[in-house]
Structures are given as structure tokens and as C-alpha cells.
Protein backbone atom coordinates (compact mmCIF):
# COMPACT_ATOMS: atom_id res chain seq x y z
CA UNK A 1 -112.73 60.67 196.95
CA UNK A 2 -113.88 62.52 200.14
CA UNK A 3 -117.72 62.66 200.35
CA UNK A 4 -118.19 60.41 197.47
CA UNK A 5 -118.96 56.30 197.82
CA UNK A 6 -120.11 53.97 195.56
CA UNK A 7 -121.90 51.10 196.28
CA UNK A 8 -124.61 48.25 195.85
CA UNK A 9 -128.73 48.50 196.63
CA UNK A 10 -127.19 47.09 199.59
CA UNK A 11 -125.89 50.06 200.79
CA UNK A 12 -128.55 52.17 199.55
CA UNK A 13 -131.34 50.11 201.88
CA UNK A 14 -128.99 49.96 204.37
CA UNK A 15 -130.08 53.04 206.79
CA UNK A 16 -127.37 52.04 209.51
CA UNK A 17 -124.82 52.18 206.77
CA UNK A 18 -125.94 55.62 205.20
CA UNK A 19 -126.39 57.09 209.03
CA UNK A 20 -122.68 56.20 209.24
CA UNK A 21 -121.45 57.32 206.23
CA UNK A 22 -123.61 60.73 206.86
CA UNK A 23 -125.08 60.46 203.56
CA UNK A 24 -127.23 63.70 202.69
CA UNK A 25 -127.73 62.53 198.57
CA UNK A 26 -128.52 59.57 196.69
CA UNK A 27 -127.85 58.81 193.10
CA UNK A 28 -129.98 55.82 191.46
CA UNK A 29 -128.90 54.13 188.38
CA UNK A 30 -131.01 51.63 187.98
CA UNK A 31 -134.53 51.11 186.07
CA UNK A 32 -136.02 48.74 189.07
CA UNK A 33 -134.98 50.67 192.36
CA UNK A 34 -136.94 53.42 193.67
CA UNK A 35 -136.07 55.42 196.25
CA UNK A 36 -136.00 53.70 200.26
CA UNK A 37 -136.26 56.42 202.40
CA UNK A 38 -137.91 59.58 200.70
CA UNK A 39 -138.00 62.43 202.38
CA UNK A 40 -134.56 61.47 204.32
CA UNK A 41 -132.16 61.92 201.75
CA UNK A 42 -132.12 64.12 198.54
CA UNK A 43 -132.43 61.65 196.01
CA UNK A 44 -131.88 61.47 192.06
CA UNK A 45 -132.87 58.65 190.04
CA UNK A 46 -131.41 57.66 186.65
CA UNK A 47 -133.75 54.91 185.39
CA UNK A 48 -131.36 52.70 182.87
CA UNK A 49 -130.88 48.96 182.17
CA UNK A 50 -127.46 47.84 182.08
CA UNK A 51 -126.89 46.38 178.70
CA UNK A 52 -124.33 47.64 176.31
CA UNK A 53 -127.03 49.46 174.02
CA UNK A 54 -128.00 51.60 177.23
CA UNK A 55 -127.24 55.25 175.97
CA UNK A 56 -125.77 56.31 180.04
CA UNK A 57 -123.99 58.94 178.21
CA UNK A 58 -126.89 60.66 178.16
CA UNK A 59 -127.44 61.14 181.45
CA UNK A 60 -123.63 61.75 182.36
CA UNK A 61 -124.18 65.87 182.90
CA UNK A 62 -126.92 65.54 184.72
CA UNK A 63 -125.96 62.49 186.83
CA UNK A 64 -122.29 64.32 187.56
CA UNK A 65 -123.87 67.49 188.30
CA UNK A 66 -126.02 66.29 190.79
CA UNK A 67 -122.66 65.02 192.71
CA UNK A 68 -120.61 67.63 191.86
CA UNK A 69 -123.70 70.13 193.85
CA UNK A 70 -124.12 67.93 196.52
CA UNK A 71 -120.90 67.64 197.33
CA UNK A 72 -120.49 71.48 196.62
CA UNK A 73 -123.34 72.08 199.67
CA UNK A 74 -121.41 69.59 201.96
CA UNK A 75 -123.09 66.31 201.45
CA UNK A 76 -122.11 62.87 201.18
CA UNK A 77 -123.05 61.36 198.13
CA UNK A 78 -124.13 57.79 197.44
CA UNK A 79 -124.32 56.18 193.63
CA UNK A 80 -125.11 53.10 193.52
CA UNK A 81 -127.37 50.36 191.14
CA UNK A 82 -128.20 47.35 191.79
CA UNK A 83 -125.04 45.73 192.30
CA UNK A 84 -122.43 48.54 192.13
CA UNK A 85 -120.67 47.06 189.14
CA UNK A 86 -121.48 48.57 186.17
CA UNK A 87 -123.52 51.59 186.06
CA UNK A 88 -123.08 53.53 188.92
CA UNK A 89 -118.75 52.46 188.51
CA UNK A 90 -119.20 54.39 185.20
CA UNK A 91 -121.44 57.23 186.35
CA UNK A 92 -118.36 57.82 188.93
CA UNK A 93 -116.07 57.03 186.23
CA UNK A 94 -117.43 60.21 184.18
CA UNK A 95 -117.61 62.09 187.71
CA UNK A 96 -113.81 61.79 187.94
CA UNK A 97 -113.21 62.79 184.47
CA UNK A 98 -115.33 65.58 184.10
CA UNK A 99 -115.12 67.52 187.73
CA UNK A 100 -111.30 66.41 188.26
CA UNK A 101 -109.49 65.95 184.52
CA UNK A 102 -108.49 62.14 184.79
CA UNK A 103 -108.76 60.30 181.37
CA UNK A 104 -110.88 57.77 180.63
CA UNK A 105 -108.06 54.91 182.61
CA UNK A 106 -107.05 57.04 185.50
CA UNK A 107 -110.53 57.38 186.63
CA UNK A 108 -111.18 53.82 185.71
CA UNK A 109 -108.12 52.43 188.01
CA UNK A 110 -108.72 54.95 190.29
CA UNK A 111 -112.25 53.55 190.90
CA UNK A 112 -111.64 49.96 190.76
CA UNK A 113 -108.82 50.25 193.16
CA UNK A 114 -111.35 51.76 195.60
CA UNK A 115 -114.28 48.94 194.72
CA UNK A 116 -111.69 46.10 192.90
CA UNK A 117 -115.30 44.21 191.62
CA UNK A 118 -116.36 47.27 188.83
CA UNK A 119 -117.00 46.06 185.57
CA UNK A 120 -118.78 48.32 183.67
CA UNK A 121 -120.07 46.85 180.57
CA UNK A 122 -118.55 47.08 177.16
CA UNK A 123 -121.14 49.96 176.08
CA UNK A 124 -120.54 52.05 178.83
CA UNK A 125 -116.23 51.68 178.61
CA UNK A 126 -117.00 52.40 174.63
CA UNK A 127 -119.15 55.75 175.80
CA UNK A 128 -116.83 56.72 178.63
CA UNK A 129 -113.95 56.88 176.20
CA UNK A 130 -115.55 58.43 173.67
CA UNK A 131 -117.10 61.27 176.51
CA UNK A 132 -113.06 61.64 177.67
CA UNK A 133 -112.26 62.49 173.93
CA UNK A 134 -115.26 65.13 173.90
CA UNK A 135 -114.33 66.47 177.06
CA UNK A 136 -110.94 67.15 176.33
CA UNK A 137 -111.73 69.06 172.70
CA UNK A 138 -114.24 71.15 174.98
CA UNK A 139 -111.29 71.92 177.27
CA UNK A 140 -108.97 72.96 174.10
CA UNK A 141 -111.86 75.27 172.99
CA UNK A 142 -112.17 77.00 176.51
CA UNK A 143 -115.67 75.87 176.44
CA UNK A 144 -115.49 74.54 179.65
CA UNK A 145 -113.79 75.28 183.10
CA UNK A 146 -110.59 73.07 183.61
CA UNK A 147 -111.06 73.01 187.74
């Protein structure tokens, strides 16, 4: 997706790379990684452990709104945990199927074809299907914006 990359803490510490990439906003999902370079890029941290009892779900509206605005003012955004496998994949994952309608496996194939190593753990697959499900009755209500 234009203006959206996904990546490692690699990436995130990696000022040469982020110059390049002309990232303006940086999503943390991660309970251990604060922020490298405050004050250069608009950050947002989502501190969460990746194990299967993690409730990300939780933080999916605020975590794909933050995106969705950054890219909305013209930034590049970067998500990215600690290894870019697990919970910044689904944190993209929910991106995709909230802001541009792809169920649960479109966004999911869409997203490892992109970064082949995402493996988000069983917990977060189990909560990204069941957020899919819960977006699409709030679609059938009208209760949100199909865009």
C-alpha cells in the first residue's frame, strides 16, 4: 500500500532507512521499544506483549486510525514491533480490513505477500477474524462508512 510499510525495530532505529522512505509517523507495537528519535517523527506507541492472550483487538481503532490520519495528512507511516512478525503484521492486517473492506484472508495474503515472514500469533488470527465478522455486521447496519 502507498505510504504504508511494515517492518522490524530494525527499521524503526534505522534513521537512513526512515529518511529514505520519508517517514513522517511511527506506530509502536511493542511493550519494550520506546520511541528513537522523538521529536522527528510523530510517533504512537501501543505497549503489548505478543502472546496469544494479548487482547490487540483492543487497540485496533485506535492503532488504524492513527494510520488511516497520517496517511490522510500525507505521511508515510511506519508499524513495526520488534521483529515485524506478529503484531504490527496484524495491526496492518486490521488496517486493510477496516479502511479498505478486505476480509480477514485478503488482507492476510495481501500482507504476507508484501513481508512473506508474518506470522501473527494464533490469538491475534482468532481476534482478527472475529474483528472482520464485527466489521462487516457494522457495515450491514450502515453504522459505518464502506470507503
Amino acid at each position: 500500500m502507498d505510504h504504508l510499510f511494515l517492518g522490524s525495530v530494525g527499521a524503526a532505529y534505522n534513521s537512513q532507512t526512515l529518511t529514505n522512505l520519508k517517514i513522517s509517523h511511527i506506530l509502536t507495537v511493542c511493550d519494550c521499544l520506546p520511541p528513537k528519535f522523538p521529536g522527528e517523527f510523530e510517533y504512537k506507541v501501543i505497549s503489548v506483549s505478543d502472546e496469544p492472550s494479548t487482547r490487540l483487538n483492543l487497540y485496533f481503532k485506535e492503532a488504524t486510525d492513527f494510520i488511516r490520519n497520517a496517511i490522510a495528512d500525507g505521511g508515510n507511516v511506519l508499524v513495526h514491533c520488534f521483529a515485524g512478525v506478529s503484531r504490527s503484521a496484524s495491526v496492518v492486517i486490521a488496517y486493510l480490513m477496516r479502511f479498505h473492506c478486505m476480509e480477514y484472508l485478503k488482507a492476510y495474503n495481501l500482507v504476507k505477500a508484501k513481508r512473506p515472514w508474518i506470522n501473527p500469533n494464533y490469538g491475534f488470527q482468532a481476534q482478527l477474524k472475529r474483528y472482520g465478522v464485527m466489521l462487516k455486521e457494522q457495515k450491514l447496519k450502515g453504522l459505518i462508512k464502506v470507503e
